[in-house]
Protein backbone atom coordinates (compact mmCIF):
# COMPACT_ATOMS: atom_id res chain seq x y z
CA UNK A 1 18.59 -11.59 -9.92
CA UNK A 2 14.90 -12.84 -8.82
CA UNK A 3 13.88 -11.19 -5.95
CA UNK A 4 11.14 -11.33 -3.07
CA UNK A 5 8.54 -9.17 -1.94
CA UNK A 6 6.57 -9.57 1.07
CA UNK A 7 2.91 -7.63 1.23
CA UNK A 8 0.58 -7.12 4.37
CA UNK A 9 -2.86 -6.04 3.72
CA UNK A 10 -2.81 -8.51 0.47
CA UNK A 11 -6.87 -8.75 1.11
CA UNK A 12 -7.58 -5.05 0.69
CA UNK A 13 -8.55 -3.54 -2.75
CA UNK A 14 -5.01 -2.06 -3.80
CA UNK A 15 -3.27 -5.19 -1.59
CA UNK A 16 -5.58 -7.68 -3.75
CA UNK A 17 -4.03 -6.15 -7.36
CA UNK A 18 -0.76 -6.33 -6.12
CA UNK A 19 -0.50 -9.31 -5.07
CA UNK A 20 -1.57 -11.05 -8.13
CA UNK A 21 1.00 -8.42 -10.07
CA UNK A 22 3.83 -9.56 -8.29
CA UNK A 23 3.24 -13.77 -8.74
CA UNK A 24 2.77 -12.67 -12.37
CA UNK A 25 5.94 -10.63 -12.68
CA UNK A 26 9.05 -13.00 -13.54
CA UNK A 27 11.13 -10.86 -11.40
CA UNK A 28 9.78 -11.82 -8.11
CA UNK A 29 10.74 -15.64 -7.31
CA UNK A 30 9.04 -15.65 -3.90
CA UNK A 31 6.09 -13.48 -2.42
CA UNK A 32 5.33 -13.64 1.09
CA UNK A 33 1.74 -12.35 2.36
CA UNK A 34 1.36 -11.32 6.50
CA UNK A 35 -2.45 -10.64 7.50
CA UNK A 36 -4.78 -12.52 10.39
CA UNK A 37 -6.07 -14.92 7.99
CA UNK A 38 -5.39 -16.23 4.40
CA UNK A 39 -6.46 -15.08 1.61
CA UNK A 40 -8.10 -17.25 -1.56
CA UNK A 41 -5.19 -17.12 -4.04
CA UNK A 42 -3.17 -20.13 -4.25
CA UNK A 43 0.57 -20.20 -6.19
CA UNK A 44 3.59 -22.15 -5.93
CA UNK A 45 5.86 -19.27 -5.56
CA UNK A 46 2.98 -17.48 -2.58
CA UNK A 47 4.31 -18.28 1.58
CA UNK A 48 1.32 -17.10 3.14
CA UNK A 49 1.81 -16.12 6.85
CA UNK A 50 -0.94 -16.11 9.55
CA UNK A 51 0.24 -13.48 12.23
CA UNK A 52 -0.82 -11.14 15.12
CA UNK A 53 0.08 -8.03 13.17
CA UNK A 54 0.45 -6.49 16.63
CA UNK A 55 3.07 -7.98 17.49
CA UNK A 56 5.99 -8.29 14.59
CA UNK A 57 8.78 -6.89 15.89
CA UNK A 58 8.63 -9.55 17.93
CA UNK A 59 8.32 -12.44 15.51
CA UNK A 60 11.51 -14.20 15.88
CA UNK A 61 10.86 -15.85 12.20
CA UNK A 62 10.21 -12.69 10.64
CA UNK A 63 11.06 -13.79 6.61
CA UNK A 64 12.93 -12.03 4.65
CA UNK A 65 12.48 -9.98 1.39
CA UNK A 66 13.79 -7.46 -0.76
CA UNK A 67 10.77 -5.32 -1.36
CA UNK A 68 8.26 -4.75 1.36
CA UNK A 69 4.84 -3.66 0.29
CA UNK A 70 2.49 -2.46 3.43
CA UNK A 71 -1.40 -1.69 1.91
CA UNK A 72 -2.60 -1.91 5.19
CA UNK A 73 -4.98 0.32 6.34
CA UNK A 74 -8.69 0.65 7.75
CA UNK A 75 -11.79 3.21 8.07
CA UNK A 76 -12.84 5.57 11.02
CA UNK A 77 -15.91 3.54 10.95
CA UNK A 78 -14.89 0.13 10.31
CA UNK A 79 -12.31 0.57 13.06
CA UNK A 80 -14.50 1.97 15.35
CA UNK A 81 -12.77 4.42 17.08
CA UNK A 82 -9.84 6.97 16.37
CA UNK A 83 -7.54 4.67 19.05
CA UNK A 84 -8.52 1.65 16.92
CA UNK A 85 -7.75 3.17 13.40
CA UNK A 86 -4.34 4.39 14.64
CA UNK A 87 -3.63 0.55 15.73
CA UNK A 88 -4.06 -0.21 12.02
CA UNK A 89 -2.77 2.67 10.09
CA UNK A 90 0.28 3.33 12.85
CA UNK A 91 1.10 0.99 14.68
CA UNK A 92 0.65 -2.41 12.31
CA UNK A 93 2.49 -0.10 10.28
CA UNK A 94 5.39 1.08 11.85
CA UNK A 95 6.20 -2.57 13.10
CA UNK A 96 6.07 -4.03 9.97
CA UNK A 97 8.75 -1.34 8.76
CA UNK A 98 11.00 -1.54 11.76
CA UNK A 99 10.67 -5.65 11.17
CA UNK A 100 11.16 -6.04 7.29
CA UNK A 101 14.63 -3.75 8.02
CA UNK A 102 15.68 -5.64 10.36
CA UNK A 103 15.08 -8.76 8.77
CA UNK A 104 17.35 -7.22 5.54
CA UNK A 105 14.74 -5.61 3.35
CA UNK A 106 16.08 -3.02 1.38
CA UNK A 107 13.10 -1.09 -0.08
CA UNK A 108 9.52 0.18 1.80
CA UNK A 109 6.79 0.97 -0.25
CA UNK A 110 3.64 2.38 1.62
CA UNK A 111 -0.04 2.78 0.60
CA UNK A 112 -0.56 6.15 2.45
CA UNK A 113 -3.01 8.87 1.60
CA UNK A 114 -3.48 12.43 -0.56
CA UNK A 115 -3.22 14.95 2.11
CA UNK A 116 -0.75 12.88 4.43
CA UNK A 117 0.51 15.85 6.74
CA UNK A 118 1.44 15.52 10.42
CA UNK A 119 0.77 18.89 11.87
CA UNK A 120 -2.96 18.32 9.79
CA UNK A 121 -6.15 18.88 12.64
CA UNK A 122 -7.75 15.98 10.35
CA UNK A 123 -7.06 13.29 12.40
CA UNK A 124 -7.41 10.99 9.42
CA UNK A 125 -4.69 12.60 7.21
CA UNK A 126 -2.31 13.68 10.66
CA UNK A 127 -2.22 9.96 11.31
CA UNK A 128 -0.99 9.15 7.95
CA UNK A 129 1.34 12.16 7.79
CA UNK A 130 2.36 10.59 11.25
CA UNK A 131 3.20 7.12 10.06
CA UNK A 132 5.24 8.61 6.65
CA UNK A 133 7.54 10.28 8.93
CA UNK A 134 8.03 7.82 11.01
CA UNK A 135 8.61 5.38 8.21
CA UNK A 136 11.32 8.29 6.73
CA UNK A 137 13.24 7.74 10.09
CA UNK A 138 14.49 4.18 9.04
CA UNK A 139 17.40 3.24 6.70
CA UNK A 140 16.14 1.47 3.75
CA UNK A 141 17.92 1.70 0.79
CA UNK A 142 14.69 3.34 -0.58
CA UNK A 143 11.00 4.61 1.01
CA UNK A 144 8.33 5.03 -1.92
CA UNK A 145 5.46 6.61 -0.22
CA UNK A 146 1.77 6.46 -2.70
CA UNK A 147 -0.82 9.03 -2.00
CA UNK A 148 -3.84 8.27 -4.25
CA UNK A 149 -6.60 10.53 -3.68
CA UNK A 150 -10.34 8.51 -3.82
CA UNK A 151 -9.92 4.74 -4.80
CA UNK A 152 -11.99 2.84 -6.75
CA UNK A 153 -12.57 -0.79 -7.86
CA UNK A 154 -14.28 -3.83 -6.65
CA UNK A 155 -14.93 -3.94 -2.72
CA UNK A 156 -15.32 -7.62 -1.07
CA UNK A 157 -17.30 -5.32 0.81
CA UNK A 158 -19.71 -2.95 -0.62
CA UNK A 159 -19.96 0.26 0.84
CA UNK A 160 -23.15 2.01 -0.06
CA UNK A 161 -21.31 5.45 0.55
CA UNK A 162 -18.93 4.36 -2.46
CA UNK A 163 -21.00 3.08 -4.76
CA UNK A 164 -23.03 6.33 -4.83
CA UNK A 165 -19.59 7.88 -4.85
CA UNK A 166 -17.76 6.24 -7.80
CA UNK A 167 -19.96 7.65 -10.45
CA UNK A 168 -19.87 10.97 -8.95
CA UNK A 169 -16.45 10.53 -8.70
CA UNK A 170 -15.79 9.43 -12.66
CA UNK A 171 -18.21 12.27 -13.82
CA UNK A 172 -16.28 15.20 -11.70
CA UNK A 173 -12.46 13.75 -12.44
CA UNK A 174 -12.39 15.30 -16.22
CA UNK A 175 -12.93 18.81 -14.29
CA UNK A 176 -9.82 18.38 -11.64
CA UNK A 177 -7.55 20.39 -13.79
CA UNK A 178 -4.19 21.44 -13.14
CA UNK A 179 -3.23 21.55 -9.18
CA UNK A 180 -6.60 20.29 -8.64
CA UNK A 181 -5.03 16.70 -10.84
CA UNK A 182 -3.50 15.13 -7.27
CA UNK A 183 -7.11 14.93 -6.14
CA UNK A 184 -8.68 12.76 -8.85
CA UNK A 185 -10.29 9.44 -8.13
CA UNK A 186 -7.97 6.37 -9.29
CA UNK A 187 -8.25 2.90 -9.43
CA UNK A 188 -6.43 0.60 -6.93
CA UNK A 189 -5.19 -1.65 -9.72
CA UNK A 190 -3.38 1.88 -11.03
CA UNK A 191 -1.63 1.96 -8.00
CA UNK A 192 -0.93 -1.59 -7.71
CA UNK A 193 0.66 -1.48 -11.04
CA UNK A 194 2.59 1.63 -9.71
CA UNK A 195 4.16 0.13 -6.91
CA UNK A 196 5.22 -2.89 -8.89
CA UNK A 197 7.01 -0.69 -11.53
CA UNK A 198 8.70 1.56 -8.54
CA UNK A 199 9.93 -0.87 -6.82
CA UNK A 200 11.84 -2.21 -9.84
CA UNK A 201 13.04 1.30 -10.55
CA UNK A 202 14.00 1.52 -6.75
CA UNK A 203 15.06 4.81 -6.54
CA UNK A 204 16.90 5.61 -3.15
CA UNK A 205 15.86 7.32 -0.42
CA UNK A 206 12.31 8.97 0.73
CA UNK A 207 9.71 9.40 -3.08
CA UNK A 208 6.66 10.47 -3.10
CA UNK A 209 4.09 9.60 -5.65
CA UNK A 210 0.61 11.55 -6.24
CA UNK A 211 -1.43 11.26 -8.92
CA UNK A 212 0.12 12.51 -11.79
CA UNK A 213 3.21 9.87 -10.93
CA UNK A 214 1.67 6.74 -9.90
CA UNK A 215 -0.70 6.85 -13.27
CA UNK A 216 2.52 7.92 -15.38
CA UNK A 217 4.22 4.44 -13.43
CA UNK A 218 0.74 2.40 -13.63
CA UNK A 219 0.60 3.20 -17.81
CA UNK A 220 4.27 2.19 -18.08
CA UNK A 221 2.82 -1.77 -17.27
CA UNK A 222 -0.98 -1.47 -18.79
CA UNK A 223 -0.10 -4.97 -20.32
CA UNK A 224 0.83 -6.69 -16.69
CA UNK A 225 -3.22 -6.90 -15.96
CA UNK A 226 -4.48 -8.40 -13.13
């Protein structure tokens, strides 16, 4: 049976490679995007939905889907402030969870972070270790939580920071040997690629992908490019 996945954050870097994954994967018959504004892609099997992403628990129109996909998520600095970045990272978050249950979704997969850990005194990593549990609290079929360590790929927006950084990165990753594996870099279409093949696998309850798993997942669909 074809089934359909709905993605907020489709105009991020990881959100970008998924999306174009899932309109190329025969199992998905209808793919639903939520953000503030469009994005470029056009496809006859895309609903694109222009929303306050504040405010969807309160959507009375809320569509549904089988997988939801959240790669939302912001910067300290492009945020602003730390009560901004939690409005993003938390709270866009958490409603589109409670919302995409409610409206019948059976599986939540979530773009979170290496390090997630709510008792952390980073306040970068607490609030993502603060939005998986939350996330855990909800009865979906199945939660797959990703925690890539440094991303890379193609910005729309060029950081200077992390283009000075992805070199660095590619020339130290060979070195991150055993335990130190979970923290080397990883490209966003690897992850994409991983959350396409997880969610297919849907294994039940709370998973919890690092490294090591999401590039064993991403290799499993090298030929699904985007």
């Amino acid at each position: 049976m074809r089934r359909a996945a709905l993605v907020a954050g489709a105009s991020g870097l990881v959100g970008g490679h998924l999306l174009k994954l899932l309109l190329a994967d025969g199992r998905y018959a209808h793919v639903i995007t939520l953000g503030r504004r469009p994005v470029a892609t056009r496809h006859p099997q895309l609903d694109q939905r222009v929303v306050d992403m504040g405010a969807l628990e309160t959507l009375t129109d809320f569509p549904h889907a089988d997988d939801v996909f959240s790669c939302l998520g912001t910067t300290l600095k492009a945020a602003g402030s730390q009560r901004a970045f939690r409005k993003v990272d938390y709270d866009y978050v958490l409603g589109l969870a409670r919302a995409g249950q409610r409206a019948g979704a059976r599986q939540f997969l979530l773009v979170s972070a290496l390090g997630a850990d709510a008792g952390s005194r980073i306040f970068y990593t607490r609030v993502k270790g603060e939005i998986e549990a939350a996330v855990r609290q909800l009865p979906y079929r199945g939660i797959q939580i990703f925690r890539p360590s440094f991303l890379m790929g193609d910005r729309p927006e060029a950081r200077l920071a992390e283009r000075v950084a992805i070199p660095l990165a590619r020339a130290v990753a060979p070195l991150l040997a055993g335990p130190l594996r979970r923290y080397r870099p990883i490209h966003a279409a690897d992850v994409a690629r991983a959350m396409v093949k997880i969610a297919k696998e849907a294994p039940r309850g709370p998973s919890v992908f690092e490294y090591d798993g999401i590039m064993a997942a991403a290799r499993s669909v090298v030929s699904l490019s985007p």
